[in-house]
Protein backbone atom coordinates (compact mmCIF):
# COMPACT_ATOMS: atom_id res chain seq x y z
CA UNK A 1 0.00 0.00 0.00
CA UNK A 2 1.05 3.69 -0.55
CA UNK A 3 3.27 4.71 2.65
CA UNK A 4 3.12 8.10 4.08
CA UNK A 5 6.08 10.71 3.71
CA UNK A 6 8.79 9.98 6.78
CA UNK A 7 7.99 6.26 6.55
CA UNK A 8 11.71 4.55 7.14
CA UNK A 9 12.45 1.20 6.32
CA UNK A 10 13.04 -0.99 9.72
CA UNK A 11 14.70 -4.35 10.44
CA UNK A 12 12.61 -6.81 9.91
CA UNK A 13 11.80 -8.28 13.23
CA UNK A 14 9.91 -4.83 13.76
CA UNK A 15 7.31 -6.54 11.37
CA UNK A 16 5.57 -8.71 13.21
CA UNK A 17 4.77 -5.91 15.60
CA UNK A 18 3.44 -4.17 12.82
CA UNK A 19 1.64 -6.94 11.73
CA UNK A 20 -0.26 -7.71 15.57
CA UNK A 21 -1.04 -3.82 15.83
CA UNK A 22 -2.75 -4.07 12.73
CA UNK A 23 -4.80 -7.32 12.77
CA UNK A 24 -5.29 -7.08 16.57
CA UNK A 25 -7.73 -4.35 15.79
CA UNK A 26 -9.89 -6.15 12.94
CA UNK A 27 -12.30 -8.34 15.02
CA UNK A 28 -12.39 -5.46 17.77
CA UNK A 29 -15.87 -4.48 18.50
CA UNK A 30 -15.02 -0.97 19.80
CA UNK A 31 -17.22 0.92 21.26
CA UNK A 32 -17.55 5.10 22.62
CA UNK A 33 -15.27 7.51 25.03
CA UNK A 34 -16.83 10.51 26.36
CA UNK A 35 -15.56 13.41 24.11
CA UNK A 36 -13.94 12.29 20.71
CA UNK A 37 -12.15 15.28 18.96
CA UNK A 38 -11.63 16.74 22.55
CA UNK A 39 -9.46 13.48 23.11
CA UNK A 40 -7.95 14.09 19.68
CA UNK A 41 -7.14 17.67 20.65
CA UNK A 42 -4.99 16.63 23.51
CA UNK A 43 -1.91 15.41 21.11
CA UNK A 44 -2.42 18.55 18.22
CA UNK A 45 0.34 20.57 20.11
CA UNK A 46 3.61 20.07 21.61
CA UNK A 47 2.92 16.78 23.08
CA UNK A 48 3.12 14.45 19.83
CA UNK A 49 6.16 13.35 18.59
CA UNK A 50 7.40 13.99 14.98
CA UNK A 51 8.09 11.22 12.63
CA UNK A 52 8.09 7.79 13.15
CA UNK A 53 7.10 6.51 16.53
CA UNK A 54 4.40 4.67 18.62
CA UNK A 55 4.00 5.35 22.15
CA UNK A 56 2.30 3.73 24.93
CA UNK A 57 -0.16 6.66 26.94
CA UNK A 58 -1.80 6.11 30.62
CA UNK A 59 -3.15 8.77 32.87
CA UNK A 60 -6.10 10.34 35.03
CA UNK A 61 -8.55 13.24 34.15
CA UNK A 62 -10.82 14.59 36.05
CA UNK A 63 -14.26 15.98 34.76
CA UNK A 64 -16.81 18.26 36.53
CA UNK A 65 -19.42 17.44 34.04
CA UNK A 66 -19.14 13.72 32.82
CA UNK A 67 -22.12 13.60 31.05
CA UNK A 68 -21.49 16.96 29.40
CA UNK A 69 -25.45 17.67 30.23
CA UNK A 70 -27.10 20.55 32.27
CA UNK A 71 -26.29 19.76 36.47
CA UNK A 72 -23.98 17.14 35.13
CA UNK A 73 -22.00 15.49 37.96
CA UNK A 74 -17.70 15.34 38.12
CA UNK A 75 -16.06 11.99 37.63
CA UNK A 76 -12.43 11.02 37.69
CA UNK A 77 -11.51 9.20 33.94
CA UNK A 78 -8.54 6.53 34.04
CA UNK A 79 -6.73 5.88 30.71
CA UNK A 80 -4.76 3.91 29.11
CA UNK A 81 -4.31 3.26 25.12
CA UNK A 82 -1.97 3.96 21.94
CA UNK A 83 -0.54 6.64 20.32
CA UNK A 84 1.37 6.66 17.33
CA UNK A 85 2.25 6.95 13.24
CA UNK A 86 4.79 4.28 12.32
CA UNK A 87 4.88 2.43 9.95
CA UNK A 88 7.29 -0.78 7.68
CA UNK A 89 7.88 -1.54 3.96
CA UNK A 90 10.12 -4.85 3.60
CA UNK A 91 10.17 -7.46 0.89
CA UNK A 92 7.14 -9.28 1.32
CA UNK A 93 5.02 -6.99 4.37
CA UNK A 94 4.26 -3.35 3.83
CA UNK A 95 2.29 -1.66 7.01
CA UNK A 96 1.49 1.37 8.51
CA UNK A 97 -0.26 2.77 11.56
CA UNK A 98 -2.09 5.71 12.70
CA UNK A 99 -3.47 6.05 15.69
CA UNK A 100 -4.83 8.06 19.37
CA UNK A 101 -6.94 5.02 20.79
CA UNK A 102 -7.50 4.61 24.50
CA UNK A 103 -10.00 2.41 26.75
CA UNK A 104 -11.45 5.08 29.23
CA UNK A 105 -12.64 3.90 32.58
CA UNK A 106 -15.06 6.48 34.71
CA UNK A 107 -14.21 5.53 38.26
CA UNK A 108 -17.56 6.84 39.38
CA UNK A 109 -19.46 4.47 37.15
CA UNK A 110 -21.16 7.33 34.92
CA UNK A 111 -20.77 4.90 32.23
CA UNK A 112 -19.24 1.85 31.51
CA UNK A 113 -15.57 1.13 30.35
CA UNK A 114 -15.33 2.70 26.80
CA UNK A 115 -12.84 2.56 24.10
CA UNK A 116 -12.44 6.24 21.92
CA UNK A 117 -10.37 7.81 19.99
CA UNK A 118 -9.23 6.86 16.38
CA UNK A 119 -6.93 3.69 14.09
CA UNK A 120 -6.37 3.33 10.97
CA UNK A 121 -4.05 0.94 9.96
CA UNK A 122 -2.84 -0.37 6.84
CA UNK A 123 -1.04 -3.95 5.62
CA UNK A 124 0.19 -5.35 2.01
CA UNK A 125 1.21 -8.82 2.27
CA UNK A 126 3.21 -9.54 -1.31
CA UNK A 127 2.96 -13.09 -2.31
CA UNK A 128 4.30 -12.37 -5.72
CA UNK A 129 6.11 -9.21 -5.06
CA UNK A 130 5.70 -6.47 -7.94
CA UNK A 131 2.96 -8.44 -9.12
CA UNK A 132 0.35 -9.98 -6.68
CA UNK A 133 -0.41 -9.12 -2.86
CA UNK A 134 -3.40 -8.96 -0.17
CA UNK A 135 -4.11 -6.26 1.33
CA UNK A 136 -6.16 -5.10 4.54
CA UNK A 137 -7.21 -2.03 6.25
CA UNK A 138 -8.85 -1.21 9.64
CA UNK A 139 -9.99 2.40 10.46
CA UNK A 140 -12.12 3.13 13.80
CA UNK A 141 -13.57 6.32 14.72
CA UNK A 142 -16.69 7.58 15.84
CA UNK A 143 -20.22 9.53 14.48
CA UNK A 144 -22.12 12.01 16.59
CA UNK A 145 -25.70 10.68 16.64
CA UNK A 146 -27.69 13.63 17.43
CA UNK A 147 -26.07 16.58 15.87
CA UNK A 148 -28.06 18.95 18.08
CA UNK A 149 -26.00 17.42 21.65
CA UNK A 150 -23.04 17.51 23.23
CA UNK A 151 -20.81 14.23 22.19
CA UNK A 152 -21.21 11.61 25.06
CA UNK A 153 -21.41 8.26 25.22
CA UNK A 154 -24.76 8.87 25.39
CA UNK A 155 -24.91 10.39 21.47
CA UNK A 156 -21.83 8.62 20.24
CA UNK A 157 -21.42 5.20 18.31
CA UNK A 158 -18.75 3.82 17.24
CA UNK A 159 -17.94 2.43 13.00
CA UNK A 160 -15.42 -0.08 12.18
CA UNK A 161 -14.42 -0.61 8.56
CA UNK A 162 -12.11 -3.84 7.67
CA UNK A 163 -11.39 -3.54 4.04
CA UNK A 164 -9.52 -7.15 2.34
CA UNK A 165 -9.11 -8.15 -0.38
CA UNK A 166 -6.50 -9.03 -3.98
CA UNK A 167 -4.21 -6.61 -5.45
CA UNK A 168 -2.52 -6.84 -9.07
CA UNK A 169 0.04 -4.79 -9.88
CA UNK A 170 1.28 -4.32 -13.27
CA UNK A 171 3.97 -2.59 -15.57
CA UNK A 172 3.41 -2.22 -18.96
CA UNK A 173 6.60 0.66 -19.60
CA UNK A 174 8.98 1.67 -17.43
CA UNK A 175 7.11 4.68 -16.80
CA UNK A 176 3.24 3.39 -16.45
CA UNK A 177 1.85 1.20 -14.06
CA UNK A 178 -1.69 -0.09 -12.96
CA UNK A 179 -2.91 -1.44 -10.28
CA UNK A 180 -5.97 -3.35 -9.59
CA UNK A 181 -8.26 -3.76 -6.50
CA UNK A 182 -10.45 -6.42 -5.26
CA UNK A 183 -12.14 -5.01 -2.69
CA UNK A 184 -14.38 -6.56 -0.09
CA UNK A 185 -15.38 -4.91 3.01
CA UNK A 186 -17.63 -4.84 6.21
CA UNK A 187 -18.66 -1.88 8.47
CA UNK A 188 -19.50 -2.49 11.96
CA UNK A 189 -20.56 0.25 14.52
CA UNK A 190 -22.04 -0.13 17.87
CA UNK A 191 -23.06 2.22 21.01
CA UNK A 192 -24.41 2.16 24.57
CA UNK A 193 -27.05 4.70 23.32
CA UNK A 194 -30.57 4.38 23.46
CA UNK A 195 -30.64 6.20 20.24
CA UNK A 196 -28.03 4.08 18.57
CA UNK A 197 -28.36 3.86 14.76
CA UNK A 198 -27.64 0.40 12.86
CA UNK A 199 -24.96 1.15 10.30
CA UNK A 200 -23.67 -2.30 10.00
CA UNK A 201 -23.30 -2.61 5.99
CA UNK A 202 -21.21 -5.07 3.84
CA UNK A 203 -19.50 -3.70 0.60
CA UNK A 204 -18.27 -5.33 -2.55
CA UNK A 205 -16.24 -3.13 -4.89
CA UNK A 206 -12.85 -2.55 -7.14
CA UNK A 207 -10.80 -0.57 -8.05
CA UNK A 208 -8.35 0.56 -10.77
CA UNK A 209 -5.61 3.01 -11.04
CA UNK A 210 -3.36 3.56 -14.05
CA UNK A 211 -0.61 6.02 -13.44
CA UNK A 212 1.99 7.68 -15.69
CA UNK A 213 5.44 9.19 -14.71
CA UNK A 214 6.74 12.14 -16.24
CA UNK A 215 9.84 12.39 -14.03
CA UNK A 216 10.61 10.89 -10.11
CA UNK A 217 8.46 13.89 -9.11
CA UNK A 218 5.53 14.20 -11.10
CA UNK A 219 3.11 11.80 -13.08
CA UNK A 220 -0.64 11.72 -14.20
CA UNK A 221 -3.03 9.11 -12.99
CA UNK A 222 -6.63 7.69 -14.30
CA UNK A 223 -8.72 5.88 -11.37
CA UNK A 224 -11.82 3.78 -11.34
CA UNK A 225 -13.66 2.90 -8.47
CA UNK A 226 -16.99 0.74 -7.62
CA UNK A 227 -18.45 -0.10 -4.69
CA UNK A 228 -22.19 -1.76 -3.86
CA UNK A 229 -23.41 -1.70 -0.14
CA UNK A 230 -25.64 -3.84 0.93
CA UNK A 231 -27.28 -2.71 4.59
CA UNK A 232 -27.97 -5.38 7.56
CA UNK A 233 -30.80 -2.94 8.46
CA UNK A 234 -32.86 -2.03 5.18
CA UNK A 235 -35.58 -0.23 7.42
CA UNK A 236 -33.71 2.75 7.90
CA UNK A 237 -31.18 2.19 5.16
CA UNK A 238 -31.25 2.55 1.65
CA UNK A 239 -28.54 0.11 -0.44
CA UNK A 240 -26.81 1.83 -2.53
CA UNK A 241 -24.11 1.63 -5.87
CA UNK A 242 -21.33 4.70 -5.74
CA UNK A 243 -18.93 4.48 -9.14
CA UNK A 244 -16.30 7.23 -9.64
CA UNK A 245 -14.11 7.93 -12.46
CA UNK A 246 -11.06 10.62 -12.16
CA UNK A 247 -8.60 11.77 -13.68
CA UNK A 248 -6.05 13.98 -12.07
CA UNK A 249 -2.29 15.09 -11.71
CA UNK A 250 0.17 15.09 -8.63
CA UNK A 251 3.95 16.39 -8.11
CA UNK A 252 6.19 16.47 -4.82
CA UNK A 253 9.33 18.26 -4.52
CA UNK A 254 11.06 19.69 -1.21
CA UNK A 255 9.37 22.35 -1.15
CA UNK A 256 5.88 21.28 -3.10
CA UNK A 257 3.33 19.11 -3.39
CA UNK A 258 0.26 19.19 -5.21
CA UNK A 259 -2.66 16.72 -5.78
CA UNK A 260 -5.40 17.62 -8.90
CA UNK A 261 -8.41 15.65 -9.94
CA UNK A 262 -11.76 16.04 -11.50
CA UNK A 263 -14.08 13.64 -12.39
CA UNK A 264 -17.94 11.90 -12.41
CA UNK A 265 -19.65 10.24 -9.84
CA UNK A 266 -23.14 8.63 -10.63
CA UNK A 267 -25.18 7.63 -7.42
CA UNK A 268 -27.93 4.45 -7.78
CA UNK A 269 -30.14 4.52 -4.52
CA UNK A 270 -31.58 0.35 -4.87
CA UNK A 271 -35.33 -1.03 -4.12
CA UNK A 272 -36.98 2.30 -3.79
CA UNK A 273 -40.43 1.95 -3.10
CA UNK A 274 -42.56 4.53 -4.86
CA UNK A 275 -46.34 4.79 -5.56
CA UNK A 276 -47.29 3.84 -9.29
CA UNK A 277 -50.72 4.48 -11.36
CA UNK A 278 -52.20 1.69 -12.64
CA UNK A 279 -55.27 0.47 -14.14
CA UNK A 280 -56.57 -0.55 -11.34
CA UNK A 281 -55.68 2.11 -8.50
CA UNK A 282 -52.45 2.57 -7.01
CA UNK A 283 -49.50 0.12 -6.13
CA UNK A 284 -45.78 0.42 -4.32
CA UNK A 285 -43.29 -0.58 -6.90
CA UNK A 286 -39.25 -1.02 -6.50
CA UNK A 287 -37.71 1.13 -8.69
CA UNK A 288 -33.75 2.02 -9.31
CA UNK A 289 -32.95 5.95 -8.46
CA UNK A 290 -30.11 7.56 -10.31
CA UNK A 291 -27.86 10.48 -9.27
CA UNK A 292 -24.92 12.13 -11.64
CA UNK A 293 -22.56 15.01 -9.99
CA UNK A 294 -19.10 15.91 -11.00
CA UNK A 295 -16.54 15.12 -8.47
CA UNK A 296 -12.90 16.99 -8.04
CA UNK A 297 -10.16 17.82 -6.19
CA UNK A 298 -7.50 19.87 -4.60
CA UNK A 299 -4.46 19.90 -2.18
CA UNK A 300 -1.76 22.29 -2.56
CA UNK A 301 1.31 22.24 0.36
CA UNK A 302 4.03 24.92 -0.02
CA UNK A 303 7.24 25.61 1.82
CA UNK A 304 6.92 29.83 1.53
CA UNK A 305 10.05 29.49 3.51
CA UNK A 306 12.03 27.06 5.63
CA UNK A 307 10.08 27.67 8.71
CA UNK A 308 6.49 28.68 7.06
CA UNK A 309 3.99 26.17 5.20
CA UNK A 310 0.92 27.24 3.61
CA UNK A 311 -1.43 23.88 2.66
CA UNK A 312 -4.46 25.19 0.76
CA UNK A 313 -7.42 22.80 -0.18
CA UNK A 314 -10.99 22.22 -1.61
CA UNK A 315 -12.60 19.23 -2.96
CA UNK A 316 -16.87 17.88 -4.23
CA UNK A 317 -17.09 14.22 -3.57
CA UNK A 318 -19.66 11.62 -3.16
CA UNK A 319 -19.13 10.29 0.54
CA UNK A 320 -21.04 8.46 3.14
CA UNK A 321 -20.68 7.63 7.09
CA UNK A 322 -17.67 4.68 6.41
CA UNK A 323 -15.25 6.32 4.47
CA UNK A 324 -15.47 10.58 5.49
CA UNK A 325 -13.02 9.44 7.94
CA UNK A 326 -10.75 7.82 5.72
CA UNK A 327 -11.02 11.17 3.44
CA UNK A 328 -9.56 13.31 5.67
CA UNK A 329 -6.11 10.88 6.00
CA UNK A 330 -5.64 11.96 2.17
CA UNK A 331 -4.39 15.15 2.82
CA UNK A 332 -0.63 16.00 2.61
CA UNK A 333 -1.18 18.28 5.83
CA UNK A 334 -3.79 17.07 8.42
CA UNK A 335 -6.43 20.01 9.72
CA UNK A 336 -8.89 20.13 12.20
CA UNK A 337 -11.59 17.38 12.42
CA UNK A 338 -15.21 18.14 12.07
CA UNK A 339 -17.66 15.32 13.96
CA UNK A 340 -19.34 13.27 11.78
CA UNK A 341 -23.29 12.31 11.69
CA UNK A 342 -24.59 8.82 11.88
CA UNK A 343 -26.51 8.19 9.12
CA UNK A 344 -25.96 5.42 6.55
CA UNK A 345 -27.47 7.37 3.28
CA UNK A 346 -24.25 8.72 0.92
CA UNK A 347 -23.91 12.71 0.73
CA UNK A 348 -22.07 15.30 -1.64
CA UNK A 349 -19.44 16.35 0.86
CA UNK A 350 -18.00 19.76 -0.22
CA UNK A 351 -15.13 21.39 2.02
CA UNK A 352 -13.03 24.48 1.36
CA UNK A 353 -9.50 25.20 3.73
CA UNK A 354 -6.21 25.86 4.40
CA UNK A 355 -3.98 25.84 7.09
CA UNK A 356 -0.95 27.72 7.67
CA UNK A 357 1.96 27.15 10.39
CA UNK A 358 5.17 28.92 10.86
CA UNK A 359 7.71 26.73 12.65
CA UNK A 360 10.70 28.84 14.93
CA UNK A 361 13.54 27.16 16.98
CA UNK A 362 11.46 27.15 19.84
CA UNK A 363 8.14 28.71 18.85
CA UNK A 364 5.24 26.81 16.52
CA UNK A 365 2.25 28.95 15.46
CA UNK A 366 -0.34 26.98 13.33
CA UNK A 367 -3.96 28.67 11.94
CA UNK A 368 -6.34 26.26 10.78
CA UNK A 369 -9.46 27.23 8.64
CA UNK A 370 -12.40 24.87 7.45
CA UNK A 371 -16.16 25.31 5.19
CA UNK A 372 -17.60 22.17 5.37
CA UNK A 373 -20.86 21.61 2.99
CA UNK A 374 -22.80 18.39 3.38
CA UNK A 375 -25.90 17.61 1.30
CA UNK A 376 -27.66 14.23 1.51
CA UNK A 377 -28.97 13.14 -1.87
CA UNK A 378 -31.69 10.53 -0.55
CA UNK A 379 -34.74 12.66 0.62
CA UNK A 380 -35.05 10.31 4.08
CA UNK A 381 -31.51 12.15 4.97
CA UNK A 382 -31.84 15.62 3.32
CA UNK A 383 -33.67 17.10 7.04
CA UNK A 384 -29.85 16.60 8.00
CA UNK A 385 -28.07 18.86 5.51
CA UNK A 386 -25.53 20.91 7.13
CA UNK A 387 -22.77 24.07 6.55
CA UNK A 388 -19.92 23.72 9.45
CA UNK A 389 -17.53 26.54 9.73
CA UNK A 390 -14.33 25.45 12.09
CA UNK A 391 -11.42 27.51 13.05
CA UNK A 392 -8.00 26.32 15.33
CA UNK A 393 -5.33 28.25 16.71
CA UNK A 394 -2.73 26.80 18.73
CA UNK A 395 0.85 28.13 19.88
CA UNK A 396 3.59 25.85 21.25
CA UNK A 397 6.69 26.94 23.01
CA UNK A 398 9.78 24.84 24.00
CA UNK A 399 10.68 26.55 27.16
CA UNK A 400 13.63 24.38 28.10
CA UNK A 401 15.55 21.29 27.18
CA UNK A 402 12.65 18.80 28.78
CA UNK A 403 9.71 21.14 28.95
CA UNK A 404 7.17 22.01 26.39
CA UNK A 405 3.77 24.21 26.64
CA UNK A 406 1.30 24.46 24.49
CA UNK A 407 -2.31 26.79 24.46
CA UNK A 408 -4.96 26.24 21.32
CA UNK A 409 -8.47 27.47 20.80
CA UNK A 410 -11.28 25.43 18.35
CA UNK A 411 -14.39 26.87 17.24
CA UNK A 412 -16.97 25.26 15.08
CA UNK A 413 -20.88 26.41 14.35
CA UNK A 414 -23.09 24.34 12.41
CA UNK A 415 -26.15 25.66 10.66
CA UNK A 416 -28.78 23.08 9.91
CA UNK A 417 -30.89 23.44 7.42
CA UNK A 418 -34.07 24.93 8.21
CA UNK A 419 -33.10 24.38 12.14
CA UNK A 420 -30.92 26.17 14.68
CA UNK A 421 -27.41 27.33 14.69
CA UNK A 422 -25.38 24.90 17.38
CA UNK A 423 -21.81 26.51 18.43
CA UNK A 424 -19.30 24.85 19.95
CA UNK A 425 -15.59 25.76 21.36
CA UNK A 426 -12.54 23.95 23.07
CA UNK A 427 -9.82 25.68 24.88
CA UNK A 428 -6.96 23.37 26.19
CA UNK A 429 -3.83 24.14 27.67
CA UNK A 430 -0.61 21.10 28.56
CA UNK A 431 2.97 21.13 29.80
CA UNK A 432 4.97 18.23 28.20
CA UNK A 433 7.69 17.17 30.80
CA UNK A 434 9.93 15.04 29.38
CA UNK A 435 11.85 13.22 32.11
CA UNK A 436 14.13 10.65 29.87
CA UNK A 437 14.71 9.52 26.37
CA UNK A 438 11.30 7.27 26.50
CA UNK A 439 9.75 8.54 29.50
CA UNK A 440 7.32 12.13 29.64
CA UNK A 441 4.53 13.37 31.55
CA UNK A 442 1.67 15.87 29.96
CA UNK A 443 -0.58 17.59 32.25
CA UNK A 444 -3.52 19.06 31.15
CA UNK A 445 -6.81 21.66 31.36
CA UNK A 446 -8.73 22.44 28.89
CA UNK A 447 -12.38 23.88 28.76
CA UNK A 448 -15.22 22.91 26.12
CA UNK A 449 -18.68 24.76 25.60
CA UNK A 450 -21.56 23.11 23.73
CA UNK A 451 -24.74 25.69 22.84
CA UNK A 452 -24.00 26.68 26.17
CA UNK A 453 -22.94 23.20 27.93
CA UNK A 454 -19.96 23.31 29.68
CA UNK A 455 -17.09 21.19 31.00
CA UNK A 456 -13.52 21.31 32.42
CA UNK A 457 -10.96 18.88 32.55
CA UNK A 458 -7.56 18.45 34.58
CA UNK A 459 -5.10 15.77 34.32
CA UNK A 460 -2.07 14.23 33.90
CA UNK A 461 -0.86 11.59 31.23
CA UNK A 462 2.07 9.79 31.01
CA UNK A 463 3.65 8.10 27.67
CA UNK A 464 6.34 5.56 27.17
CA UNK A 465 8.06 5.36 23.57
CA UNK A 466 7.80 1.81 22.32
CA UNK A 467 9.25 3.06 19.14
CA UNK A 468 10.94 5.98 18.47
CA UNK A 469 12.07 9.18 19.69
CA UNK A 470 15.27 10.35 20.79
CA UNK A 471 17.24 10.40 18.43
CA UNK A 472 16.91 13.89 16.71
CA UNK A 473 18.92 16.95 17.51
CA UNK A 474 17.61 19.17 20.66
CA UNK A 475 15.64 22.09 19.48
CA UNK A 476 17.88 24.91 21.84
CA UNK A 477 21.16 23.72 20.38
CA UNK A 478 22.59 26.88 18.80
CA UNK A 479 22.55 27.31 15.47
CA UNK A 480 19.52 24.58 14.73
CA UNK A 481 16.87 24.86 12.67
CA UNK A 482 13.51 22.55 12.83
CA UNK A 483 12.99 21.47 9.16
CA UNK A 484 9.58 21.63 8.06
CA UNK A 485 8.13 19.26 5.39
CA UNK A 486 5.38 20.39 2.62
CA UNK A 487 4.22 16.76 3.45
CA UNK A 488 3.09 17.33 7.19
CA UNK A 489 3.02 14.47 10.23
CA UNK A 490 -0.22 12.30 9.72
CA UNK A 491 -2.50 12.72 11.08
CA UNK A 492 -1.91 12.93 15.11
CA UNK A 493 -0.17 16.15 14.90
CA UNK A 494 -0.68 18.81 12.83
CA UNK A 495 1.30 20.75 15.27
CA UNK A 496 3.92 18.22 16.07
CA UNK A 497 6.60 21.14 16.79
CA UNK A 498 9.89 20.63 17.58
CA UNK A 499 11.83 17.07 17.57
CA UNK A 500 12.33 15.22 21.21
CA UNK A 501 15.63 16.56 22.87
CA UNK A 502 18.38 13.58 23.91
């Protein structure tokens, strides 16, 4: 599979770690924490690492509102999970891991032990090498159930997808390959909610991608894809066929990269029961619905100078609940993360951004901006139609040779159509103490607001590197310079800022 920029090769008895992170997670029937992109927020400063590394994360927060509801009670939160982006390519296994998963325990019982967070992980086994290999990918995260409240585990579930299946790769010229995909896959989601809402779907699909190389750094690239989804629950689910044809252009440099496409998407909504005239009166027949829309795409990441990048990016595509996660991984620079609904019907999801971070010897400043548009084309979805507007600041400072401190702000409103406006913010503040070469301490408050729900949090988390870390330069040595990378650190950091000190 592709691998991420900063991706190193590794001996080979690193592998089969790899290889148990990665299938460990496919039968796991995770469920909800209490606030998802809060939890991500806690490693978007300072406190991630840069590069390639995994670390092991365990730690107490307290709460004074739990249940993130009006008169909601404290409770003290014990955790415990993963926290990484590594990654392996060797002669016959190809993996790589992304992750911020934890199991949450609330000591005070307000709900029951929880996973949350996010994976997505990645493995190519080659049985024929350059020609034939399986492949498999797991990505968990969660979907906000009722877009109008505060995400609990009470309006949280959570959506597995394990995708399998053949890959053939071939090489016609020197210059031109294609690749071809076999793809079979099965989405799984699950909450403690009373309002929980059955996703579970299986997929059959393929895919094809023929690429041309103009030089090492640039080439042009035709891609097919089909999918069919079949729903476990056809009540409240509509089955659906999504086929896509693009063609675009990409180039990377050191200081450069940039991703084009444009395309067509048609949409087939299956066994639609409408009402149908006849001779005789009127009858519910099955019919096939068809839905054509253009689909495109851009990502532009620039070096303006060694310590400034500017990532600019906009893109129309036909999405649904499984795979908006799996969108956002695409980018060369990860951004903020808006929630996402559960519902199973496909939508046109159309997002304008950019995000801009200038990167000192001891100082990282990164702005975040994001226009989300989301349009349901199945009428039994289109009451859920929704603009999101999100904004993210956050500063980090290295103030010695073990200490870092970091202070960032998120704001997102959501207009609904035809409903009310909901805003939400987080403020969260952490000092990184790192007390040896795999050993660090991060302790924590931050503040969120919810259409006028609010919470605090205090804690303290510690991490152990399993993998990683270390081994770069320390930031306050004179005369250093952090390198930044047009490519980013996915996706656990997009303010990873300075590399770990000795």
């Amino acid at each position: 599979m592709e691998m991420r920029a900063g991706t190193r090769q590794r001996r080979y008895r690193l592998s089969a770690l790899g290889f148990v992170l990665v299938c460990a997670s496919l039968p796991c029937a995770a469920q909800v924490g209490p606030l998802s992109y809060q939890n991500l927020f806690f490693n978007q400063g300072s406190n991630a690492q840069s590069g390639d590394y995994l670390a092991a994360d365990a730690g107490m927060i307290y709460t004074n509102n739990a249940s993130y509801s009006n008169n909601g009670s404290g409770d003290t939160l014990a955790e415990i999970g993963v926290v990484g982006n590594t990654g392996y390519q060797g002669p016959r296994l190809d993996y790589h891991l992304d992750t911020d998963i934890a199991a949450i325990k609330y000591l005070h019982d307000t709900y029951p032990l929880e996973p949350t967070g996010y994976l997505d992980g990645t493995a190519d086994f080659k049985v024929v090498p350059g020609t034939f290999s399986w492949t498999g990918r797991e990505t968990y995260s969660q979907l906000v159930i009722n877009q109008y409240e505060p995400a609990n585990p009470d309006n949280l579930e959570d959506i597995n997808t394990v995708t399998t299946g053949p890959r053939f790769m071939l090489q016609p010229t020197l210059q031109t390959s294609v690749t071809l995909d076999g793809l079979y896959s099965y989405v799984y989601t699950h909450s403690i909610s009373p309002l929980y809402v059955n996703l579970d779907n299986h997929r059959y699909g393929g895919a094809l991608n023929v690429e041309h190389a103009f030089s090492s750094a640039s080439s042009l690239y035709l891609k097919a894809d089909y999918e069919k989804v079949f729903f476990n629950d056809q009540a409240i689910n509509s089955n659906f066929i999504v086929a896509d044809q693009t063609l675009g252009y990409k180039m990377g440099n050191a200081r450069t990269v940039l991703d084009i496409s444009a395309g067509y998407t048609e949409l087939r909504q299956l066994n639609v029961l409408v009402p149908v005239e006849t001779v005789i009166g009127t009858e519910e027949r099955t019919i096939t619905r068809t839905f054509d829309t253009p689909n495109w795409a851009l990502t532009l990441s620039r070096l303006l100078t060694p310590t400034q990048r500017l990532e600019v990016f906009a893109s129309h595509q036909v999405l649904d609940a499984a795979n908006l996660f799996q969108a956002d991984l695409t980018l060369a620079v990860p951004t903020l993360v808006t929630p996402q609904t559960a519902i199973g019907s496909p939508l046109i999801d159309r997002v304008y951004g950019a995000d801009w971070r200038v990167q000192g010897q001891r100082t990282t400043l990164d702005v975040a901006l994001v226009d989300t548009e989301q349009r349901y084309e199945f009428a039994s979805a289109s009451t859920s139609n929704r603009n999101l507007k999100d904004a993210g600041v956050t500063i980090a400072r290295q103030l010695g040779p073990v200490l870092n401190w970091d202070l960032g702000v998120h704001y997102e409103r959501q207009d609904l159509t035809g409903e009310r406006a909901v805003n939400a913010t987080s403020e969260i503040t952490s000092l990184h103490w790192r007390i040896g070469a795999r050993v660090a301490l991060r302790f924590i408050f931050s503040h969120s607001t919810f259409y006028g729900i609010s919470d605090n949090q205090v804690g303290v988390i510690g991490s152990y590197m399993l993998l990683g870390g270390g081994a770069a330069a320390p930031s306050h040595t004179p005369g250093f310079q952090p390198a930044l990378s047009p490519y980013g650190v996915q996706p656990v950091s997009p303010l990873s800022t300075l590399p770990p000190p000795h």
